[in-house]
N, C-alpha and C. Protein backbone atom coordinates (compact mmCIF):
# COMPACT_ATOMS: atom_id res chain seq x y z
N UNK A 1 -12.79 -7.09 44.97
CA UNK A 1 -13.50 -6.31 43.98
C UNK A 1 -14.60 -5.52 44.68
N UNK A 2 -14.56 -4.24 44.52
CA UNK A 2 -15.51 -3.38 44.75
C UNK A 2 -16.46 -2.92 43.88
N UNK A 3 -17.44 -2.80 44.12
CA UNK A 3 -18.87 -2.71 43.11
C UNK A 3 -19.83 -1.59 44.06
N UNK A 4 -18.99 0.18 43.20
CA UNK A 4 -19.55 1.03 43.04
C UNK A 4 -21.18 1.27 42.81
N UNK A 5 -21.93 1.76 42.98
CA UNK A 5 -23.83 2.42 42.21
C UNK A 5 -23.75 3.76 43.21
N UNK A 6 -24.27 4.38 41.34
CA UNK A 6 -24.81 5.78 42.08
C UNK A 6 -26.15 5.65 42.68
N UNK A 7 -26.80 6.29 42.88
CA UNK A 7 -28.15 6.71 43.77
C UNK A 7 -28.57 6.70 42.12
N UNK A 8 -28.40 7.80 41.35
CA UNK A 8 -29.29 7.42 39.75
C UNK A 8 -29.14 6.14 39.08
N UNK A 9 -28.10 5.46 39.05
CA UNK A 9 -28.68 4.32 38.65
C UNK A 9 -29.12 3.20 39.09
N UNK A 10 -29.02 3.14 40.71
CA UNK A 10 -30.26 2.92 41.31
C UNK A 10 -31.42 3.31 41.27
N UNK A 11 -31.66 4.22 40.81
CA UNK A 11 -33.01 4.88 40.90
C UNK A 11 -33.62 4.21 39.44
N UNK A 12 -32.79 4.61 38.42
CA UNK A 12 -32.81 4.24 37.10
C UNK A 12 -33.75 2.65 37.29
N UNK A 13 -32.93 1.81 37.86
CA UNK A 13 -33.01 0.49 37.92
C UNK A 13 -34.33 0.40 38.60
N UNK A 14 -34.91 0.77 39.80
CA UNK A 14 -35.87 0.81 40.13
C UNK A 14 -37.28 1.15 39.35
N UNK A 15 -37.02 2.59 38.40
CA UNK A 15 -37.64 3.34 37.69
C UNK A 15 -38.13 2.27 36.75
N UNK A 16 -37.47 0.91 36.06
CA UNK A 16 -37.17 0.30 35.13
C UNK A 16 -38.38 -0.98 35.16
N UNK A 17 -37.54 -1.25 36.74
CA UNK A 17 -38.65 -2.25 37.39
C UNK A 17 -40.31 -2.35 37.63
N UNK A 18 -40.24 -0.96 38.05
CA UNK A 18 -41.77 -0.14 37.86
C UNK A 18 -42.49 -0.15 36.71
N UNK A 19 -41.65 -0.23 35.72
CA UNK A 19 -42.72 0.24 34.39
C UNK A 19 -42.51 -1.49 33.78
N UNK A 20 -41.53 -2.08 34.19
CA UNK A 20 -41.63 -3.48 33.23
C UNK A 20 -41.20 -4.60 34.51
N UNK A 21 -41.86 -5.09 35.30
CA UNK A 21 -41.52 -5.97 36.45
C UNK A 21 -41.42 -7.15 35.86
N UNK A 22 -41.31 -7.54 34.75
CA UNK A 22 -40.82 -8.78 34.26
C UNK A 22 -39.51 -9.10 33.77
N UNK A 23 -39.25 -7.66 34.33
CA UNK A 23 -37.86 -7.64 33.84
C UNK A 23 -36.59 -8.02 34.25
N UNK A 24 -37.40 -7.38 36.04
CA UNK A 24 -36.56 -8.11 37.09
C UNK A 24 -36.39 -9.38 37.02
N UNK A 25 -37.48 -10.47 37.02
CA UNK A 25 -37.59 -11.99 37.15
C UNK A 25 -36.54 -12.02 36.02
N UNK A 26 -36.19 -11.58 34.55
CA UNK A 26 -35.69 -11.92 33.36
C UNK A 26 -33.72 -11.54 34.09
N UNK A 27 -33.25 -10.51 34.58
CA UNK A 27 -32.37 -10.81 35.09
C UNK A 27 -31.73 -11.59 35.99
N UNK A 28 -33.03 -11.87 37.00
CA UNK A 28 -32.63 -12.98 38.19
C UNK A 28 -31.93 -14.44 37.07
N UNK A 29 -32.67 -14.47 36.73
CA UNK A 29 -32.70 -15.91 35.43
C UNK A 29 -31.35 -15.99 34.91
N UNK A 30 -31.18 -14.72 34.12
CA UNK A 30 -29.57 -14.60 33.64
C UNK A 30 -28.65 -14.92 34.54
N UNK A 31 -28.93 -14.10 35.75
CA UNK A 31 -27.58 -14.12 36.87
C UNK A 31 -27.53 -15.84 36.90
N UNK A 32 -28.95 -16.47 37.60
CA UNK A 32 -28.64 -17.77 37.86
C UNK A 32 -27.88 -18.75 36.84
N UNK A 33 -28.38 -18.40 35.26
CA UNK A 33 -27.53 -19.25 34.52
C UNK A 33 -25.91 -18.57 34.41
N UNK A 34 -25.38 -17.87 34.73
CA UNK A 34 -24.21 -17.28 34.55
C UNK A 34 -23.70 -18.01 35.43
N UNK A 35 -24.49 -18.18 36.86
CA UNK A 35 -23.82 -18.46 38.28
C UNK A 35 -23.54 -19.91 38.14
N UNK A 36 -24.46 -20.63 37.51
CA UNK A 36 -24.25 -21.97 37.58
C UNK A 36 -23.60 -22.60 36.40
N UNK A 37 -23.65 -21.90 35.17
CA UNK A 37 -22.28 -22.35 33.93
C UNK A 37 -21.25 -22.11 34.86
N UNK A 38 -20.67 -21.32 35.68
CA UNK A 38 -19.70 -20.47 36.21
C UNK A 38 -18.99 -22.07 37.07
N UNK A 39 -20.27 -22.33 37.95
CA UNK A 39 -19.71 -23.07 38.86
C UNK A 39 -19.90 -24.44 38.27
N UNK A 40 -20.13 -24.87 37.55
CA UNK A 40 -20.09 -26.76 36.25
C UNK A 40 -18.91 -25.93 35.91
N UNK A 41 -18.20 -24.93 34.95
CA UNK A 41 -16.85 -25.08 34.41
C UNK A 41 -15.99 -25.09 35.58
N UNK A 42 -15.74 -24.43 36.91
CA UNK A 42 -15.09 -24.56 37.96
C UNK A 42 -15.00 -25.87 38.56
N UNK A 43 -15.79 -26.56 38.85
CA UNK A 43 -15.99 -27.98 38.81
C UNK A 43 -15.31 -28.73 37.85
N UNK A 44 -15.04 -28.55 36.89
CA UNK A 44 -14.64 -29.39 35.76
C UNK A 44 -12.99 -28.91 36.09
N UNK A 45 -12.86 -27.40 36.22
CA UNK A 45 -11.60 -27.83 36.06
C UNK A 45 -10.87 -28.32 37.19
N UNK A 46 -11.66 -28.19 38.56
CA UNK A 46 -11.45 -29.09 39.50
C UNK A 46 -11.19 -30.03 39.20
N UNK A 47 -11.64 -31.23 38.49
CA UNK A 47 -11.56 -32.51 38.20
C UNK A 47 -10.88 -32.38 36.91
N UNK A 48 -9.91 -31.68 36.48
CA UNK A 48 -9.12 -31.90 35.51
C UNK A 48 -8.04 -31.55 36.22
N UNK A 49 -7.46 -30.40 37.41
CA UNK A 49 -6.76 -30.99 38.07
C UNK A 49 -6.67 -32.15 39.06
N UNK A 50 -7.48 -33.00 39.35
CA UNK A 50 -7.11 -33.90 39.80
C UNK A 50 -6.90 -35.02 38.91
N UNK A 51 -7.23 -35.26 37.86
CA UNK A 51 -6.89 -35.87 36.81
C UNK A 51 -5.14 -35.49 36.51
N UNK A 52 -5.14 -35.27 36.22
CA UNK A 52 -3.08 -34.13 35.93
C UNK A 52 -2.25 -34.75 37.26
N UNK A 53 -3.21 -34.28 38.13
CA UNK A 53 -2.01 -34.65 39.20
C UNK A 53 -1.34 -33.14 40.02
N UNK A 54 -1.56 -32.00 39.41
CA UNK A 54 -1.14 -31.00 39.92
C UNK A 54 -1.94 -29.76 39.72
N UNK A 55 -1.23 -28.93 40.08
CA UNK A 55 -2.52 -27.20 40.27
C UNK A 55 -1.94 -26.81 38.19
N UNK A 56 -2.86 -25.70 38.25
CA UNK A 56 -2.64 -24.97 36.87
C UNK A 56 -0.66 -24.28 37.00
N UNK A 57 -0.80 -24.47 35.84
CA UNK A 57 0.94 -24.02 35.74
C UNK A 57 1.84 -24.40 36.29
N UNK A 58 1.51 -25.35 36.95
CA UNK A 58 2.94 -26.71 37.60
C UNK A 58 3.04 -27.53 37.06
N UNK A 59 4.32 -27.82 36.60
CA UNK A 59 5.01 -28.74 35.87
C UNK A 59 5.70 -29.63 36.67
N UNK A 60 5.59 -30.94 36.17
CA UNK A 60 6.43 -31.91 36.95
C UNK A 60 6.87 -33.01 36.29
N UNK A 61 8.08 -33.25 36.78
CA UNK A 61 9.02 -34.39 35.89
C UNK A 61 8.52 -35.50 35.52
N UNK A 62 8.63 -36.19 34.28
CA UNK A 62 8.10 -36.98 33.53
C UNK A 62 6.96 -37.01 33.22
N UNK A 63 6.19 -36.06 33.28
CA UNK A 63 4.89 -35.82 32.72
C UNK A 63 4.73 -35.19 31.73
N UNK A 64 3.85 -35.27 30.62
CA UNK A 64 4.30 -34.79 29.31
C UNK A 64 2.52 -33.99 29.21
N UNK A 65 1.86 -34.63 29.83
CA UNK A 65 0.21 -34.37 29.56
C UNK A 65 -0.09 -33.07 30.17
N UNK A 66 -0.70 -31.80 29.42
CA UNK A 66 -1.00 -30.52 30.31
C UNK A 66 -2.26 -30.15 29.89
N UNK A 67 -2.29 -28.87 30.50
CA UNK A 67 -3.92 -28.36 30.16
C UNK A 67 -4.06 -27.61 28.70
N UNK A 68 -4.90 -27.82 28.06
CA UNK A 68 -4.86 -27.39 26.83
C UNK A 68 -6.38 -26.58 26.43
N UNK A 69 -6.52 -25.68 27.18
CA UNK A 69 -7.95 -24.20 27.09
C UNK A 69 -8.46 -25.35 27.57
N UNK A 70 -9.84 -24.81 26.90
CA UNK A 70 -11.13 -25.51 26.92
C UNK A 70 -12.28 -24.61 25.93
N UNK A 71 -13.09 -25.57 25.84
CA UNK A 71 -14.03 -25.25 24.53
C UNK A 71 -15.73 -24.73 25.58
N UNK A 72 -16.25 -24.20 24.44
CA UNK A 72 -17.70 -23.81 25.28
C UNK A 72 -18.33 -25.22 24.78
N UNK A 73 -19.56 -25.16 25.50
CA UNK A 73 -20.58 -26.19 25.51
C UNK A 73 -22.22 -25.73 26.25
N UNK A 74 -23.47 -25.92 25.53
CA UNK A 74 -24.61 -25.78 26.34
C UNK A 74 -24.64 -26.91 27.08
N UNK A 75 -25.50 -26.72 27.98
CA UNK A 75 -26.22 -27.98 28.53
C UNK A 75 -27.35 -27.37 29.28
N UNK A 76 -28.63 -27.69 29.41
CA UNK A 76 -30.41 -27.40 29.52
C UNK A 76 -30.33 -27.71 30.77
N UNK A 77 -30.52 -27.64 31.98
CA UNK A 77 -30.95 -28.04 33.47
C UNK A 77 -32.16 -27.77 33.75
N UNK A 78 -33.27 -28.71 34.38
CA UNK A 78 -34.35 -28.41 34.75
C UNK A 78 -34.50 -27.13 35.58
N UNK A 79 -35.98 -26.21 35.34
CA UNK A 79 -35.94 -25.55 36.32
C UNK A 79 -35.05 -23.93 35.79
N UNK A 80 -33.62 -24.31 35.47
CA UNK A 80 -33.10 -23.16 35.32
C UNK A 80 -32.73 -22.77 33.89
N UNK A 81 -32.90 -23.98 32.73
CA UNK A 81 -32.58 -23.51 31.28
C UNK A 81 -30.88 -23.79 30.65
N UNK A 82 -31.16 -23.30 29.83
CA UNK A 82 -29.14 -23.25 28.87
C UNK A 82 -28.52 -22.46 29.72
N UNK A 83 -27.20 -23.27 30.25
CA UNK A 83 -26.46 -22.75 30.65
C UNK A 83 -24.88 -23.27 30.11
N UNK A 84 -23.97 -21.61 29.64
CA UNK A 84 -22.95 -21.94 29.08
C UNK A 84 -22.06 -22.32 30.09
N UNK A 85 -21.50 -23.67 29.31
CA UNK A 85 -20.03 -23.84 30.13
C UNK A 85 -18.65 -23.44 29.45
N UNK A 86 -17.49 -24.09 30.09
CA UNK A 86 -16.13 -23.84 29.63
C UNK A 86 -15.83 -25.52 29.94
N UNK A 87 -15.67 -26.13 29.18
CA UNK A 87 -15.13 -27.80 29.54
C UNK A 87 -13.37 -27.82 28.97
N UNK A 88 -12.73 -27.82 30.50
CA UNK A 88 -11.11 -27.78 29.84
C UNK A 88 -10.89 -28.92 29.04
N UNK A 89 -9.65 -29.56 28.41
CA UNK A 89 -9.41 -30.43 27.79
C UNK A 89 -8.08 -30.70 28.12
N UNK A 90 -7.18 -31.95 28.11
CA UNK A 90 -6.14 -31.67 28.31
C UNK A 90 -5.01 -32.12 27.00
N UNK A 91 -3.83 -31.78 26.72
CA UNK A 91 -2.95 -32.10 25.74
C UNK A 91 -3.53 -33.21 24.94
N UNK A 92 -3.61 -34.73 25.58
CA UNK A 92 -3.57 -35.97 24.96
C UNK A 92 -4.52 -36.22 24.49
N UNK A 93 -6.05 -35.48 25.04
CA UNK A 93 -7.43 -35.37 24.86
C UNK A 93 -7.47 -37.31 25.98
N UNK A 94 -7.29 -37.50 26.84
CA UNK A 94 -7.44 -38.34 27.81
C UNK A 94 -8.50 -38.14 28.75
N UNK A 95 -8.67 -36.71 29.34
CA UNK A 95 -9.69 -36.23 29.92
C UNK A 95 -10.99 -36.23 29.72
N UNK A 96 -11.72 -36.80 30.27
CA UNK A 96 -13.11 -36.87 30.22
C UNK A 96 -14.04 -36.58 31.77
N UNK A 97 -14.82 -35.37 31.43
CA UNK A 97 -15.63 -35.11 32.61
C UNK A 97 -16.31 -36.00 33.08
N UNK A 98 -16.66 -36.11 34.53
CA UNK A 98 -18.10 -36.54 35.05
C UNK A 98 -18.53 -35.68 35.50
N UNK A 99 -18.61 -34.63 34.96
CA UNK A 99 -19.72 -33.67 35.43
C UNK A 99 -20.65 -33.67 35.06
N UNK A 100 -20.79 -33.66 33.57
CA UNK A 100 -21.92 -33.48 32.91
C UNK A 100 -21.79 -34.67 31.68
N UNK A 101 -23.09 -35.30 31.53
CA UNK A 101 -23.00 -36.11 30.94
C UNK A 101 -22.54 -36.22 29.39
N UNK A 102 -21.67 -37.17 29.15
CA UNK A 102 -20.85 -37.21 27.24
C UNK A 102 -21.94 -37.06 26.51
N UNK A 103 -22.29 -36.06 25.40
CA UNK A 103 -22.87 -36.25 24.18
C UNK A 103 -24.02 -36.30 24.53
N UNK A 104 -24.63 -35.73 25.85
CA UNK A 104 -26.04 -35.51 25.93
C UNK A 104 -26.38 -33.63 25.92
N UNK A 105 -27.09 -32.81 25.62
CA UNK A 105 -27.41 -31.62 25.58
C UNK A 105 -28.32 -31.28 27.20
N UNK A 106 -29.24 -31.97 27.51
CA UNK A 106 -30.04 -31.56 28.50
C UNK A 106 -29.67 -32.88 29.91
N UNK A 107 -30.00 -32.54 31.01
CA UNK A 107 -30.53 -33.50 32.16
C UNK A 107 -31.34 -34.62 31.78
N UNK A 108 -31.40 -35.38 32.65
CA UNK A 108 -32.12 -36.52 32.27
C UNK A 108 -33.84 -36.28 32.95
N UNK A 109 -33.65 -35.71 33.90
CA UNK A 109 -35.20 -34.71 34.60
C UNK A 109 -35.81 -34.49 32.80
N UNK A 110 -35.62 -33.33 32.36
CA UNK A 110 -35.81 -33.06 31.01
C UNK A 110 -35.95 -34.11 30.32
N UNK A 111 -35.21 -35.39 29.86
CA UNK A 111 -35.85 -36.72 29.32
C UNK A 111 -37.22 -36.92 29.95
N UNK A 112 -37.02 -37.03 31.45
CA UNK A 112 -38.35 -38.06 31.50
C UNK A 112 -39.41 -37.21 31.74
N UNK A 113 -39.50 -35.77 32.07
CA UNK A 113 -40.78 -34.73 31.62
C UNK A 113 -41.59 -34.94 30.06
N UNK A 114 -40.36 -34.82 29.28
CA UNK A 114 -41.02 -34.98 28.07
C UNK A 114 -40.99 -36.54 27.76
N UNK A 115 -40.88 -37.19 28.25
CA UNK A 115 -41.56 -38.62 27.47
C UNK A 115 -42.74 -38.22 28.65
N UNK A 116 -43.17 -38.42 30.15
CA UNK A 116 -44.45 -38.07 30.91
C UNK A 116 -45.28 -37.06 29.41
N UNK A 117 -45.03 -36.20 28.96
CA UNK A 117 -46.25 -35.26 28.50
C UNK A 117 -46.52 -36.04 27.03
N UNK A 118 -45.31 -36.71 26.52
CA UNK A 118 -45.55 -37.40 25.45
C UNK A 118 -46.37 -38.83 25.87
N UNK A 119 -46.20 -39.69 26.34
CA UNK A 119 -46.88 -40.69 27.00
C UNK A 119 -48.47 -40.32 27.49
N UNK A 120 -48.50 -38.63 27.93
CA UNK A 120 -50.10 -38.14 27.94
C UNK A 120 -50.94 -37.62 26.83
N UNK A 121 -50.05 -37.86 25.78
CA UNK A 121 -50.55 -37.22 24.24
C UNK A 121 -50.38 -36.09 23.70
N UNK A 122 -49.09 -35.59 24.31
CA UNK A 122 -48.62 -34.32 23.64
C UNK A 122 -47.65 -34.58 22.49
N UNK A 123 -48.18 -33.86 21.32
CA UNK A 123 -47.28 -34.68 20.20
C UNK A 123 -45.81 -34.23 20.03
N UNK A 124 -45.16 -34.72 19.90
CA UNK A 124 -43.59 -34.87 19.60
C UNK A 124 -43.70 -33.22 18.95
N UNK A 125 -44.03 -32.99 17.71
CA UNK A 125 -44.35 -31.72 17.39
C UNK A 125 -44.50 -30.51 18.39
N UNK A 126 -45.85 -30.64 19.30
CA UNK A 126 -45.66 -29.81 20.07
C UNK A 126 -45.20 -29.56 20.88
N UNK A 127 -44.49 -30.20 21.67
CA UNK A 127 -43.56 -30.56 22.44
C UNK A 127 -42.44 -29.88 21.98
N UNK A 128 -41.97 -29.89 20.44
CA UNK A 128 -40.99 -29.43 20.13
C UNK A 128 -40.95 -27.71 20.15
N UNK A 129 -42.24 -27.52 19.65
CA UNK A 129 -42.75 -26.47 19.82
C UNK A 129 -43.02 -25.24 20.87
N UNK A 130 -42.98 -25.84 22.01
CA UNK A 130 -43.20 -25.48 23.57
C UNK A 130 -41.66 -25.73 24.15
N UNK A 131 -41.47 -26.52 23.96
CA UNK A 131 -40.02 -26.69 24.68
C UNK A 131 -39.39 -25.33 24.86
N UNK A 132 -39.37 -24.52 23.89
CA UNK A 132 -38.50 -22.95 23.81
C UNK A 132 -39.08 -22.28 24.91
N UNK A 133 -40.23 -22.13 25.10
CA UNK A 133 -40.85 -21.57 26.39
C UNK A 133 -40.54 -22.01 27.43
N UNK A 134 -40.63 -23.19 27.80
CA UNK A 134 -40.60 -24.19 28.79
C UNK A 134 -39.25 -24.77 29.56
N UNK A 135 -38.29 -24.63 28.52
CA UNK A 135 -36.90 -24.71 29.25
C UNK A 135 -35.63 -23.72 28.59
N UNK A 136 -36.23 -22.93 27.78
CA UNK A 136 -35.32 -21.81 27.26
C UNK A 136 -34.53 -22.40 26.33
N UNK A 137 -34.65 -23.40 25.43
CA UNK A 137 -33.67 -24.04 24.49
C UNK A 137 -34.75 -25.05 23.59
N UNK A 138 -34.97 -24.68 22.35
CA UNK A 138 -35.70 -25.57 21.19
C UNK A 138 -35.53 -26.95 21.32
N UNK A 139 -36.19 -28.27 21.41
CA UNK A 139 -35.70 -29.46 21.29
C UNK A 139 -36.34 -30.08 20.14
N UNK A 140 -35.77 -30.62 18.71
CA UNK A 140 -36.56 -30.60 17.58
C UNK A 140 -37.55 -32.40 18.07
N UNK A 141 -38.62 -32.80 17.41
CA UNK A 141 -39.19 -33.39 17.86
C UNK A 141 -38.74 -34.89 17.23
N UNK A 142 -37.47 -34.67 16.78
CA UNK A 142 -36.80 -36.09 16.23
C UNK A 142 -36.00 -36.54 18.04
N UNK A 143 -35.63 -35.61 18.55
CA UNK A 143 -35.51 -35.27 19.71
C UNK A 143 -35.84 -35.53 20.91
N UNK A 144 -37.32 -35.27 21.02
CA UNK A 144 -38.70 -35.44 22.02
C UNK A 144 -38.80 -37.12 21.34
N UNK A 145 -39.18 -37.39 20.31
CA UNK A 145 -39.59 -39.04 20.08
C UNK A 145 -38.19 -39.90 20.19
N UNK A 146 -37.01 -39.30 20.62
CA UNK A 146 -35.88 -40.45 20.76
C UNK A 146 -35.68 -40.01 22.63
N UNK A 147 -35.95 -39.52 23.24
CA UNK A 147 -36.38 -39.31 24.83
C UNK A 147 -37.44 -39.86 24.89
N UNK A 148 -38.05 -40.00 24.45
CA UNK A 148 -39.94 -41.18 24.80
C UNK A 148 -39.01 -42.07 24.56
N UNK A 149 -38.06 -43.04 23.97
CA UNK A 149 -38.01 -44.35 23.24
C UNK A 149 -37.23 -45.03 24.57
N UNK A 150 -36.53 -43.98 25.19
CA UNK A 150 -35.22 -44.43 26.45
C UNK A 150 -36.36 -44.56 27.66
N UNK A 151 -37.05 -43.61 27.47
CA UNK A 151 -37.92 -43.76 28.98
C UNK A 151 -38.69 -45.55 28.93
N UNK A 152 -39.10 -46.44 28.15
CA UNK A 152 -39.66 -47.36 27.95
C UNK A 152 -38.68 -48.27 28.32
């Protein structure tokens, strides 16, 4: 793949940067969460072919179990925010990742930050409140007070 720019929209882009330099930091951010949903769903389906037993679109005798899409999913990472994945699935629904943890939304870093600021007297409320700033994804504060309860 080749990836053309004129001189104007380079310039453009520059021109852009100049008048709003927060803008730049706001794309770096995007790229990184793109880059890293990108590479957790690649990973996964790594480990769903090795689960199968074979590459995508090979079939083999007496096996009945195949790949069947995959669904989106968030998940919060310290540091870098929501990032979308692709989690394949397979026919029998047998498959289960270890990539990312079952039925949790964020890292566990993210648990024990917010029980630390809750444990220093930041209320569950505000916490819930700040969280949107702080890791790019709302955490309601039924939320924040059941992450304080695991850290203990």
């Amino acid at each position: 793949m080749k990836l053309e720019v004129t001189v104007t929209e380079v310039l453009d882009l520059i021109n852009g940067i100049r008048q709003k330099p927060e803008s730049l930091f706001e794309m770096i951010r995007v790229n990184v969460q793109e880059t890293v949903g990108h590479y957790l769903s690649g990973l996964m389906d790594v480990e769903l072919t090795q689960f199968l037993g074979r590459e995508r679109y090979k079939r083999c005798e007496g096996k009945s179990n195949h790949r069947n899409g995959s669904y989106p999913r968030d998940f919060t990472l310290k540091g870098i925010g929501e990032v979308g994945v692709q989690v394949p699935r397979d026919r029998k629904g047998e498959f289960k990742t270890q990539v990312l943890p079952r039925s949790k939304q964020y890292e566990d870093a993210l648990r024990e930050d917010m029980s630390v600021m809750f444990l220093a007297g930041v209320s569950t409320r505000t916490l819930s409140l700040i969280s949107e700033r702080l890791i790019g994804r709302k955490i309601s504060a039924a939320e924040v007070s059941k992450a304080s309860n695991h850290a203990e």
